[in-house]
PDB file of N, CA and C in Angstrom:
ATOM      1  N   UNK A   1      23.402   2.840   5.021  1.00  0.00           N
ATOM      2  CA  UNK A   1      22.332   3.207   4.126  1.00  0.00           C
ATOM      3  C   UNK A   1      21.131   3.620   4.962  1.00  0.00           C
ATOM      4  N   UNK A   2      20.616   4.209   4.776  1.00  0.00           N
ATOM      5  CA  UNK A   2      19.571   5.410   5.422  1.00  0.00           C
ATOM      6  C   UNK A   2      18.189   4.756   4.874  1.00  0.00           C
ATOM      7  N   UNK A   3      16.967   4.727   5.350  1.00  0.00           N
ATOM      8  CA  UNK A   3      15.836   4.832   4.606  1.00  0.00           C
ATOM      9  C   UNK A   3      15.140   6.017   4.770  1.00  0.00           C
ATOM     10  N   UNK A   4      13.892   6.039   3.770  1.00  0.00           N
ATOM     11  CA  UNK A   4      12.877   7.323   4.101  1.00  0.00           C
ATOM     12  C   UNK A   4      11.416   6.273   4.173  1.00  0.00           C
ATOM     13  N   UNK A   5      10.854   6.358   5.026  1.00  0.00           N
ATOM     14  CA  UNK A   5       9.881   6.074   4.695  1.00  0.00           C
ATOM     15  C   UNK A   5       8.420   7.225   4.916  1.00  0.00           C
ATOM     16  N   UNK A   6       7.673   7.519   4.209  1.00  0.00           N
ATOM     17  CA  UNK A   6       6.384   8.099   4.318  1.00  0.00           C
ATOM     18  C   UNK A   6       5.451   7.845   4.313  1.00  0.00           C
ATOM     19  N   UNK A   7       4.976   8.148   4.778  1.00  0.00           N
ATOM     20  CA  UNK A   7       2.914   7.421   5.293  1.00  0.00           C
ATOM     21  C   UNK A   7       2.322   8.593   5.511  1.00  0.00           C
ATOM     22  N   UNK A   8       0.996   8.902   5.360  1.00  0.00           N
ATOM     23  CA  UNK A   8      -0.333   9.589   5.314  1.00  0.00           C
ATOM     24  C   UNK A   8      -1.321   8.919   4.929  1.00  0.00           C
ATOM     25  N   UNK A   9      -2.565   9.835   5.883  1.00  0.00           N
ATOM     26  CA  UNK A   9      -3.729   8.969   5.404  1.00  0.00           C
ATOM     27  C   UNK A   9      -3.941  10.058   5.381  1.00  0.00           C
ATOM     28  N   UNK A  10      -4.755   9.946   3.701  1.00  0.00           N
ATOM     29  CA  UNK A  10      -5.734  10.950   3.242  1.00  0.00           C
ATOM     30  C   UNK A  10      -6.940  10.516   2.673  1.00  0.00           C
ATOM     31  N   UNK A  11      -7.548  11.473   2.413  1.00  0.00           N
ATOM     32  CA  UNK A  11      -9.256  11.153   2.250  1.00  0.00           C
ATOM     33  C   UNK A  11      -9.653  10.829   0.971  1.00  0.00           C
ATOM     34  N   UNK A  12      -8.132  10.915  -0.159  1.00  0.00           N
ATOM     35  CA  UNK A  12      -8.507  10.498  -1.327  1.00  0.00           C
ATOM     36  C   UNK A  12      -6.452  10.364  -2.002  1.00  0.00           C
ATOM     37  N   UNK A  13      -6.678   9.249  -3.160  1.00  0.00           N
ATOM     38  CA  UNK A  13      -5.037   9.389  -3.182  1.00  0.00           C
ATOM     39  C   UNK A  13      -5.125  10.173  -4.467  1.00  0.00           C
ATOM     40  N   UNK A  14      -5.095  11.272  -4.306  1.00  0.00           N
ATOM     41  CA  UNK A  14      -5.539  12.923  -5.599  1.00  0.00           C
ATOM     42  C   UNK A  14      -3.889  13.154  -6.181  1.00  0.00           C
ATOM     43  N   UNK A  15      -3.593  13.539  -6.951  1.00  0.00           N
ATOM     44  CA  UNK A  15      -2.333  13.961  -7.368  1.00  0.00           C
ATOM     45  C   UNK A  15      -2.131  15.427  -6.693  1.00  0.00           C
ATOM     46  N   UNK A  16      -3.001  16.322  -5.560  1.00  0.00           N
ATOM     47  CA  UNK A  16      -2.375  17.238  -4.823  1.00  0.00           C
ATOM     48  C   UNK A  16      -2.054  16.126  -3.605  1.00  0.00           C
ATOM     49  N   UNK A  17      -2.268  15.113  -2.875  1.00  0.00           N
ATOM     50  CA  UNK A  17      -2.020  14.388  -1.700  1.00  0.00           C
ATOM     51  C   UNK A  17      -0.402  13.816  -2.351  1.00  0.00           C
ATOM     52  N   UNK A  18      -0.267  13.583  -3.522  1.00  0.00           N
ATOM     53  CA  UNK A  18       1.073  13.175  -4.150  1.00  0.00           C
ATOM     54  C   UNK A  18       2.153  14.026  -3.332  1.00  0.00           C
ATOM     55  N   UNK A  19       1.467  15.273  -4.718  1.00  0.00           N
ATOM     56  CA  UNK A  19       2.532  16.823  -4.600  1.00  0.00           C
ATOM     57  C   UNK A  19       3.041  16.677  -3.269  1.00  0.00           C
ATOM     58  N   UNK A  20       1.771  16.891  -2.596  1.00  0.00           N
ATOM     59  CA  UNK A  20       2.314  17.504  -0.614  1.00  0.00           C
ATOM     60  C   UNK A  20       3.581  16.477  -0.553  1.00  0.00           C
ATOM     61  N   UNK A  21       2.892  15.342  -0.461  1.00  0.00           N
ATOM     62  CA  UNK A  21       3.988  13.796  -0.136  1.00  0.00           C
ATOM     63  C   UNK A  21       5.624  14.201  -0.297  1.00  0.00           C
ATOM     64  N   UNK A  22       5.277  14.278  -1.793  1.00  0.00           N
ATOM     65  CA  UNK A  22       7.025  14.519  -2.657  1.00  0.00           C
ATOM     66  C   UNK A  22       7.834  16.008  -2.092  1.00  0.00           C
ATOM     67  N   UNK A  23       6.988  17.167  -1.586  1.00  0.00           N
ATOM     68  CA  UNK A  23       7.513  18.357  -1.317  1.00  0.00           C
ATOM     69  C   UNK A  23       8.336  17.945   0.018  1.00  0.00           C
ATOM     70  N   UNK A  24       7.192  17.400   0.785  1.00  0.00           N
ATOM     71  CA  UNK A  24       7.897  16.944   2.126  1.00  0.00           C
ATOM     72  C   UNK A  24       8.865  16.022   1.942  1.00  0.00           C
ATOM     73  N   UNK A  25       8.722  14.952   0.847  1.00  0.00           N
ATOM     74  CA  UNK A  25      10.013  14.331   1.218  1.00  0.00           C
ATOM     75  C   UNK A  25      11.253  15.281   0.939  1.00  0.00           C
ATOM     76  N   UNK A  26      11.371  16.180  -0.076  1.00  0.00           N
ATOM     77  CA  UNK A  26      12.579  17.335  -0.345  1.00  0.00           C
ATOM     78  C   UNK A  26      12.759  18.268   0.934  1.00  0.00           C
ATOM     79  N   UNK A  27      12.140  17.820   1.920  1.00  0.00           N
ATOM     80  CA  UNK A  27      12.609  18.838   3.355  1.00  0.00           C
ATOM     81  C   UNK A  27      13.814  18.828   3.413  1.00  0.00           C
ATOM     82  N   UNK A  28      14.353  19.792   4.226  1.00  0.00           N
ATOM     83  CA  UNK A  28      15.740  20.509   4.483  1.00  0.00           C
ATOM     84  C   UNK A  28      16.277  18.322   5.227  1.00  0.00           C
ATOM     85  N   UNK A  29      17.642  17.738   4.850  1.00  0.00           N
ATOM     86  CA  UNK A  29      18.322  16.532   5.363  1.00  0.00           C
ATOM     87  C   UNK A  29      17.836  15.209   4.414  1.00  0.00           C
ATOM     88  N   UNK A  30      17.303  15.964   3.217  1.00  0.00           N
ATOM     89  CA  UNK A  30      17.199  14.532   2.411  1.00  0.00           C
ATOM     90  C   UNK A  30      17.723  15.202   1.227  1.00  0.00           C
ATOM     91  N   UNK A  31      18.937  14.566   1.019  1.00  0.00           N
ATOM     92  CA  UNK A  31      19.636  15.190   0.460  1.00  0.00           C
ATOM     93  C   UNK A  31      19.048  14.357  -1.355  1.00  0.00           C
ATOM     94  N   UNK A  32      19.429  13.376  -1.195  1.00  0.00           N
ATOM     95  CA  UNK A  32      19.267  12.466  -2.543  1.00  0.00           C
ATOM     96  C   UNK A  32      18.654  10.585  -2.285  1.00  0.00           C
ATOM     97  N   UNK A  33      17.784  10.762  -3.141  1.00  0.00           N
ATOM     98  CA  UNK A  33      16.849   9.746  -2.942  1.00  0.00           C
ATOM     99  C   UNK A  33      17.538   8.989  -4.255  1.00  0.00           C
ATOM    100  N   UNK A  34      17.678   7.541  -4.379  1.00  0.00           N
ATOM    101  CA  UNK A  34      17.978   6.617  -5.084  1.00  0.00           C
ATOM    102  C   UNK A  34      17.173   5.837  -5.833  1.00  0.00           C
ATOM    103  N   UNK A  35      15.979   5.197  -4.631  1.00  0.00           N
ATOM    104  CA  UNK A  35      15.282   4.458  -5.557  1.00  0.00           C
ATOM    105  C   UNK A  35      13.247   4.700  -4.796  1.00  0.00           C
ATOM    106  N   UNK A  36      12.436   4.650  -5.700  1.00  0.00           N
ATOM    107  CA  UNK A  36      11.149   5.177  -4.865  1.00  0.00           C
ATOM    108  C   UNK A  36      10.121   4.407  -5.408  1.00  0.00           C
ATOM    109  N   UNK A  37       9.580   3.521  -4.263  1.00  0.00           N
ATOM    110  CA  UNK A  37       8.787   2.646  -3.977  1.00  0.00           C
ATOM    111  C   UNK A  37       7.421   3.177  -4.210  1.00  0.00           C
ATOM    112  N   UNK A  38       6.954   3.225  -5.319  1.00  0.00           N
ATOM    113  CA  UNK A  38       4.844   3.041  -5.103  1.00  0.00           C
ATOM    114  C   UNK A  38       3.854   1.979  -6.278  1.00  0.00           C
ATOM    115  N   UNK A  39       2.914   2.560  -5.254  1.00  0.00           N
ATOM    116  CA  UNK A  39       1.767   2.174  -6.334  1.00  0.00           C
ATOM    117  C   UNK A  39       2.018   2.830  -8.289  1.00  0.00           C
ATOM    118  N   UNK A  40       1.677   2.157  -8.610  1.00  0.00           N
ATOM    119  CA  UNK A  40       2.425   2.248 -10.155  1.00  0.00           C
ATOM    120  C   UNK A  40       1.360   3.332 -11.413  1.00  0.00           C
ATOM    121  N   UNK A  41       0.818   3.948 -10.665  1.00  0.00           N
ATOM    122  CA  UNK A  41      -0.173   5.131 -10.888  1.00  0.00           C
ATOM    123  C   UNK A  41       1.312   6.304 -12.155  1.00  0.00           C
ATOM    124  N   UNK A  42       0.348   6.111 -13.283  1.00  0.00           N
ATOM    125  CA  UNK A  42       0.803   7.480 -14.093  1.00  0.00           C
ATOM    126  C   UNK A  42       1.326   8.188 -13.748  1.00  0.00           C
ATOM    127  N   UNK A  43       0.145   8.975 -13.028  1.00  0.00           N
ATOM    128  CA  UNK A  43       0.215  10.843 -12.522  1.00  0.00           C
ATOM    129  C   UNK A  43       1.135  10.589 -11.370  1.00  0.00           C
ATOM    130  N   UNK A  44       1.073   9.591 -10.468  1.00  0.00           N
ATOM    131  CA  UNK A  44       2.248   9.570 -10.025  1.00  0.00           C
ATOM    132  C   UNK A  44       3.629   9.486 -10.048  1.00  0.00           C
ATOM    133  N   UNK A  45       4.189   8.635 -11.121  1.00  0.00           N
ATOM    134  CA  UNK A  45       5.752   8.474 -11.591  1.00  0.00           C
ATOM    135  C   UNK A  45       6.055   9.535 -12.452  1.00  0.00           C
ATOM    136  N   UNK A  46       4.900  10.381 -13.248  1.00  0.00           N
ATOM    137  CA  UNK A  46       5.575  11.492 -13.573  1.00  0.00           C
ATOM    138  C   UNK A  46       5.812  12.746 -12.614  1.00  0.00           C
ATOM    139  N   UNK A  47       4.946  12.709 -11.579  1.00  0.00           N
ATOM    140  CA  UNK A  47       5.398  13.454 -10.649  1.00  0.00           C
ATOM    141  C   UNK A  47       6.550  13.338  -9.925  1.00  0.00           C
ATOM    142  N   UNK A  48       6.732  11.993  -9.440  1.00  0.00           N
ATOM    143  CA  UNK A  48       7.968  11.947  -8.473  1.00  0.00           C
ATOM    144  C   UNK A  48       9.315  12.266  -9.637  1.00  0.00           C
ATOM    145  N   UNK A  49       9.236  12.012 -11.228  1.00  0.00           N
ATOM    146  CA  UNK A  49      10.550  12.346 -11.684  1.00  0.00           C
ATOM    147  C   UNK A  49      10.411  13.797 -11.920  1.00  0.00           C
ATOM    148  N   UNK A  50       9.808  14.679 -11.551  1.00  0.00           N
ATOM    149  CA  UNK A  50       9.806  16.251 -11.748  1.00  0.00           C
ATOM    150  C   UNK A  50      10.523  16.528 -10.382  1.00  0.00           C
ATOM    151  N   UNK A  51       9.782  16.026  -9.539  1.00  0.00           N
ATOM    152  CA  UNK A  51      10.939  16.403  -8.347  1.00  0.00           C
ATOM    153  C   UNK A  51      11.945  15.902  -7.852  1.00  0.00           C
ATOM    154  N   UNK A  52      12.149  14.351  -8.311  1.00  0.00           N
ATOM    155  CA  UNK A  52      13.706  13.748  -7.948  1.00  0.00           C
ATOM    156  C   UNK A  52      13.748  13.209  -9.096  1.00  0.00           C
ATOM    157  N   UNK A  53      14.985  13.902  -9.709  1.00  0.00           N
ATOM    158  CA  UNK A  53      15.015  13.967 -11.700  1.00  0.00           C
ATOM    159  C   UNK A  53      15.689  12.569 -11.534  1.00  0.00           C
ATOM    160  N   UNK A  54      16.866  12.209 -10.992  1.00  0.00           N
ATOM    161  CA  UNK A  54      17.479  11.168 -11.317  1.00  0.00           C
ATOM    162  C   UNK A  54      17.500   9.452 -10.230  1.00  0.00           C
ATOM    163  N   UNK A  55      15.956   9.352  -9.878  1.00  0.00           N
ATOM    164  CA  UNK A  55      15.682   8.696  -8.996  1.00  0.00           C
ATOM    165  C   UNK A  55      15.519   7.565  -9.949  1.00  0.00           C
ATOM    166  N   UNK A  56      15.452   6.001  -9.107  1.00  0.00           N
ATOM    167  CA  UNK A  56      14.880   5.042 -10.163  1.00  0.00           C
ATOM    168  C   UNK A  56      13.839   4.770  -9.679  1.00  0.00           C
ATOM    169  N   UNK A  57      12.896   3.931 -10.293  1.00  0.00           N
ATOM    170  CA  UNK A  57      11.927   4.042  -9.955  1.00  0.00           C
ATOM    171  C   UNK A  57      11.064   2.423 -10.001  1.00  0.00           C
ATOM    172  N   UNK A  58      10.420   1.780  -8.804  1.00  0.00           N
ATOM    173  CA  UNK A  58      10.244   0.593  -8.543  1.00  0.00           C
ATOM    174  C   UNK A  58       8.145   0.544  -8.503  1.00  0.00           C
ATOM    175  N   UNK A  59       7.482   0.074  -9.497  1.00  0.00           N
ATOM    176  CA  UNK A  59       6.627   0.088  -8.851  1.00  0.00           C
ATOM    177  C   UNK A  59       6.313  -1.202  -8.251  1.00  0.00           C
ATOM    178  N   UNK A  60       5.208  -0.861  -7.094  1.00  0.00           N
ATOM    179  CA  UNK A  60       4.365  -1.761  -6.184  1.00  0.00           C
ATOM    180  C   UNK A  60       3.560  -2.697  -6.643  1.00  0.00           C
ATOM    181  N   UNK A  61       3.166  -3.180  -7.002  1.00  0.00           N
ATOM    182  CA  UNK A  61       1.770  -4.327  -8.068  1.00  0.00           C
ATOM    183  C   UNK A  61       0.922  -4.656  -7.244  1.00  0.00           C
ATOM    184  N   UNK A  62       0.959  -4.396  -5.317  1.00  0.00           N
ATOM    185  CA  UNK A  62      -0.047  -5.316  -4.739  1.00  0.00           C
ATOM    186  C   UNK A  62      -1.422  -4.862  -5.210  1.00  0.00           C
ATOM    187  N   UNK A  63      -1.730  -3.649  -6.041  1.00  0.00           N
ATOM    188  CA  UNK A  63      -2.866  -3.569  -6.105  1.00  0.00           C
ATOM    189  C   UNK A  63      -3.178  -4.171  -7.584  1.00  0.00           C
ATOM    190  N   UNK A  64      -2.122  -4.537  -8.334  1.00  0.00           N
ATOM    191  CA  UNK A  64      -2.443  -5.427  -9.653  1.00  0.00           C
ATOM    192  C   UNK A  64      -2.786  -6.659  -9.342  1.00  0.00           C
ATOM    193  N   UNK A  65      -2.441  -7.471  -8.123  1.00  0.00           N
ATOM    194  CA  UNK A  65      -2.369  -8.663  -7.770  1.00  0.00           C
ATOM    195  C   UNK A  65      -4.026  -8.676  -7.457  1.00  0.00           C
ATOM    196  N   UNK A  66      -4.379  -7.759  -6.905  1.00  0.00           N
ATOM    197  CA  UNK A  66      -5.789  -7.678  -5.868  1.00  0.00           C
ATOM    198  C   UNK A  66      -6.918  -7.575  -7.314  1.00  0.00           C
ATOM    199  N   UNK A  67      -6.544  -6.752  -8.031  1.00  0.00           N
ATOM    200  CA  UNK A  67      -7.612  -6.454  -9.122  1.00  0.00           C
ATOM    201  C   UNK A  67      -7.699  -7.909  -9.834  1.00  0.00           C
ATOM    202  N   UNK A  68      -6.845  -8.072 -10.252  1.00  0.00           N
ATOM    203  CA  UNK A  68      -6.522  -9.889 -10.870  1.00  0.00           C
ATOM    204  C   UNK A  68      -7.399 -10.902  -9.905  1.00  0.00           C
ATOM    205  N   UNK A  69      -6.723 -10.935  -8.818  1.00  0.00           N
ATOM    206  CA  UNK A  69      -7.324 -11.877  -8.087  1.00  0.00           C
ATOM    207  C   UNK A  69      -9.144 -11.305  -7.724  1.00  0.00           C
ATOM    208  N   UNK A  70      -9.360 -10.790  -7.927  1.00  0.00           N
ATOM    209  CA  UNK A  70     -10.743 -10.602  -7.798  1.00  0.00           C
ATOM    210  C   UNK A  70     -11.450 -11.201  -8.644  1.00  0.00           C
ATOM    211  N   UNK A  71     -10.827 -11.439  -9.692  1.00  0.00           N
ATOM    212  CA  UNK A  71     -11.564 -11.906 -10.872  1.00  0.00           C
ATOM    213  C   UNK A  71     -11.378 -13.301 -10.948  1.00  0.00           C
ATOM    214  N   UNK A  72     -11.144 -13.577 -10.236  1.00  0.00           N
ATOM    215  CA  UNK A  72     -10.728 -15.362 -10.780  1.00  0.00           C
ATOM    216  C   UNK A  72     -11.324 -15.891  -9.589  1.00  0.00           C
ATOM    217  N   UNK A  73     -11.607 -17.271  -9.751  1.00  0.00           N
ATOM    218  CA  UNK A  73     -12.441 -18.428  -8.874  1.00  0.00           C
ATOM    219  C   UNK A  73     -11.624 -18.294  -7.645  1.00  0.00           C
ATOM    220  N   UNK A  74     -12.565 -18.397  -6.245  1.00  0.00           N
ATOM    221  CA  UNK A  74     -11.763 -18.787  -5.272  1.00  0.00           C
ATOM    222  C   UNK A  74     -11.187 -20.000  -5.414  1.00  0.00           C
ATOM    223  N   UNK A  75     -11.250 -21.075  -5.947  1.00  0.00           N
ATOM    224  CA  UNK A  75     -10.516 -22.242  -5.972  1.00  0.00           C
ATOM    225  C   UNK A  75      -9.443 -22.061  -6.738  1.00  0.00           C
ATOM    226  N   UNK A  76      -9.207 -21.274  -7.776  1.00  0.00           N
ATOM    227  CA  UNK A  76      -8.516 -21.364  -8.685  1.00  0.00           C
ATOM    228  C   UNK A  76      -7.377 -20.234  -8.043  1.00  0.00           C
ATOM    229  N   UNK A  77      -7.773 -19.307  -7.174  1.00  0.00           N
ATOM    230  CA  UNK A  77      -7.170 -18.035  -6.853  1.00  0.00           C
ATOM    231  C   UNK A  77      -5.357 -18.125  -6.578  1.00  0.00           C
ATOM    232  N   UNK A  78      -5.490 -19.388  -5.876  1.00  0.00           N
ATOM    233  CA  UNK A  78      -3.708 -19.644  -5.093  1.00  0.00           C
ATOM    234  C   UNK A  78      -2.782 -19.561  -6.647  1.00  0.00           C
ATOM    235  N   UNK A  79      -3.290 -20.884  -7.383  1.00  0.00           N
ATOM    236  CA  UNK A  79      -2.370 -20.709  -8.142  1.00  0.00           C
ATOM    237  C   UNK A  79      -2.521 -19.606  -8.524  1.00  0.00           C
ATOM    238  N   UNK A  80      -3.325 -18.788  -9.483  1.00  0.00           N
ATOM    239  CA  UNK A  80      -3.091 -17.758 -10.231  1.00  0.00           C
ATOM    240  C   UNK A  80      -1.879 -16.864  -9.880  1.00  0.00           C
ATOM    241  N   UNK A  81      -2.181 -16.540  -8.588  1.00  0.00           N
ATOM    242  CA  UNK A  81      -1.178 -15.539  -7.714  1.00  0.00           C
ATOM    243  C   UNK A  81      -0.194 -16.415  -8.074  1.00  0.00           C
ATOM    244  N   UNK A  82       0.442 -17.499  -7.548  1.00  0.00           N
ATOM    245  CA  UNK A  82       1.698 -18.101  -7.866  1.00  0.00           C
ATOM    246  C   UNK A  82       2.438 -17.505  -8.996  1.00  0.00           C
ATOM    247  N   UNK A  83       1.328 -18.061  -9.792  1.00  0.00           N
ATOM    248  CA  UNK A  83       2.177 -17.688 -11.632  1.00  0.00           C
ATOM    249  C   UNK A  83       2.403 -15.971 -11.504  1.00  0.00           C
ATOM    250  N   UNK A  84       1.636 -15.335 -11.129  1.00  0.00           N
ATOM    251  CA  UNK A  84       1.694 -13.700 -11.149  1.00  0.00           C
ATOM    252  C   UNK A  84       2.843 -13.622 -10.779  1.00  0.00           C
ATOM    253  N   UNK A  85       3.193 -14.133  -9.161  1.00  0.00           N
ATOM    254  CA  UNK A  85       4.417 -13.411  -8.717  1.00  0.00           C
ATOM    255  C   UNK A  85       5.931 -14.130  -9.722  1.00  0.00           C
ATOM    256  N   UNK A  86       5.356 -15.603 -10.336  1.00  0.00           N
ATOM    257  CA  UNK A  86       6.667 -15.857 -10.990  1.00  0.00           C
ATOM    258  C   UNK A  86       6.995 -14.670 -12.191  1.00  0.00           C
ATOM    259  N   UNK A  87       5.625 -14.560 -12.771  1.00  0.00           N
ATOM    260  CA  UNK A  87       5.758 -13.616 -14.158  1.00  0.00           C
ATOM    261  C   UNK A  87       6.349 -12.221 -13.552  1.00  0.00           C
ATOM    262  N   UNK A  88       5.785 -11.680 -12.799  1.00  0.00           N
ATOM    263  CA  UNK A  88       6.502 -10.453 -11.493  1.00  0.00           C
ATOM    264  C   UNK A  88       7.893 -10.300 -11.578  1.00  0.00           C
ATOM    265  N   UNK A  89       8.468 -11.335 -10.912  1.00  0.00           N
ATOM    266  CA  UNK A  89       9.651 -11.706 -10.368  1.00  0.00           C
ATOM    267  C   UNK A  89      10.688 -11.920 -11.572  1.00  0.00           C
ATOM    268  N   UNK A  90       9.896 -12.731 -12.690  1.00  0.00           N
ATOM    269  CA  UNK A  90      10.771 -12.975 -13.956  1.00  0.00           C
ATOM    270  C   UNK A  90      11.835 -11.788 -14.340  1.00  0.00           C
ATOM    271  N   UNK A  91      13.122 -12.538 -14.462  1.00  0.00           N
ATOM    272  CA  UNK A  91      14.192 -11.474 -14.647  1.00  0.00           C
ATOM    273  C   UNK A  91      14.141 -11.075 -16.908  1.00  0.00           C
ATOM    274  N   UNK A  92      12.863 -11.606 -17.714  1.00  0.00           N
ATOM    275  CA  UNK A  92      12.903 -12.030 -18.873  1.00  0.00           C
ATOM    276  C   UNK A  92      12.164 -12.475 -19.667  1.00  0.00           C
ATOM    277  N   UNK A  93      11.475 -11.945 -21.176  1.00  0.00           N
ATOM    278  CA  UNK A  93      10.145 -12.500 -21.547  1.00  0.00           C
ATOM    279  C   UNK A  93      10.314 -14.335 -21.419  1.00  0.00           C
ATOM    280  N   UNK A  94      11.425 -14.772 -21.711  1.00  0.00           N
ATOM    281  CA  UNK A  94      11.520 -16.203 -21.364  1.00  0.00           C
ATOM    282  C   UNK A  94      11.332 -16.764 -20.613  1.00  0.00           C
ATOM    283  N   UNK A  95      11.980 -16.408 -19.195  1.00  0.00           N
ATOM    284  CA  UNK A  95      11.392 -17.336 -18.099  1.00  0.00           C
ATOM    285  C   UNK A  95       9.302 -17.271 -17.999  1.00  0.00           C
ATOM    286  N   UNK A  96       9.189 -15.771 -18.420  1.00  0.00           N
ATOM    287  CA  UNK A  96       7.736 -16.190 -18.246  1.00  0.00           C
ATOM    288  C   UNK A  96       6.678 -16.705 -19.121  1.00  0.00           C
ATOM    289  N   UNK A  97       7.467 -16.903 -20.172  1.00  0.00           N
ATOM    290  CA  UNK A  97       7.013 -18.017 -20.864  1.00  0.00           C
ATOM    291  C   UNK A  97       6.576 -19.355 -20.386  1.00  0.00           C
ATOM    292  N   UNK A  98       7.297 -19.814 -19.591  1.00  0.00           N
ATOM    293  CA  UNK A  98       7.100 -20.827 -18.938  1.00  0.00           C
ATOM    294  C   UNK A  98       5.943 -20.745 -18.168  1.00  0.00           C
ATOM    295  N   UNK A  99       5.399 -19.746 -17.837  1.00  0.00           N
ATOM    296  CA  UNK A  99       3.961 -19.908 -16.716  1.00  0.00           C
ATOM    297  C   UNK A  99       2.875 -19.710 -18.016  1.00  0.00           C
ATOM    298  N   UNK A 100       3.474 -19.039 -19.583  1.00  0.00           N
ATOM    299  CA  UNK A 100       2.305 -19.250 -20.331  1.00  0.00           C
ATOM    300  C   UNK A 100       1.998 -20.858 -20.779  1.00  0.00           C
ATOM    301  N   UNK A 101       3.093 -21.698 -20.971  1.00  0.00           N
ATOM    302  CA  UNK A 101       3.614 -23.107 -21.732  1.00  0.00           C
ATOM    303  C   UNK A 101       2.295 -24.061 -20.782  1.00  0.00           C
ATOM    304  N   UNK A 102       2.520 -23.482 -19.098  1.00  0.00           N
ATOM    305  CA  UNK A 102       2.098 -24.174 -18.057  1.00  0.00           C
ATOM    306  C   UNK A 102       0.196 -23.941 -18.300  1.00  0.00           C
ATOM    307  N   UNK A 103      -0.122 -22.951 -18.526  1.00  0.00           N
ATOM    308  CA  UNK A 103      -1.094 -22.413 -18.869  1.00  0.00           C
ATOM    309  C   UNK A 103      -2.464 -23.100 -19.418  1.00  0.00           C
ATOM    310  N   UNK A 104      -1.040 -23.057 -21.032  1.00  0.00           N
ATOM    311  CA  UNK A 104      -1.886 -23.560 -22.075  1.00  0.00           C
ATOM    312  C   UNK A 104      -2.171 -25.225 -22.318  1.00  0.00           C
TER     313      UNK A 104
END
């Protein structure tokens, strides 16, 4: 199994810094992409399925985790994250029930 990975730094994350991204990944030896890792941005997942129609598609949350955790007490911060990544991770509205049960 092969990976791709891509990185750029650009001066803003614009939906043309996307485009470029996704064109280059379709360079001549990538034949078919399976599954594609990002930040969980709109304009982005409809872009990447215009150019890899039958890809699946995984988003990233560290920046849901960061916005969340900004907002909550530093004392309180560890757990919160805990429960996030259980509710995250949950294979089911049920299991994450359990971090609401814990909650309340």
């Amino acid at each position: 199994m092969d990976q791709l990975h891509i990185y750029t730094i650009a001066p803003t994350e614009s939906a043309f810094v996307w485009k470029v991204l996704l064109v280059d990944m379709k360079a001549p030896g990538t034949d078919e992409i399976l599954i594609f890792i990002s930040d969980c941005l709109k304009s982005n997942t409809a872009r990447i399925f215009k150019v890899f129609l039958d890809v699946q598609y995984q988003p990233f949350n560290v920046h849901h985790f960061r916005t969340v955790a900004d907002e909550v007490r530093v004392t309180e911060r560890e757990e919160m994250c805990g429960d996030l990544k259980f509710v995250y991770h949950s294979e089911n509205r049920e299991m994450c029930k359990k971090v609401e049960i814990c909650l309340s």
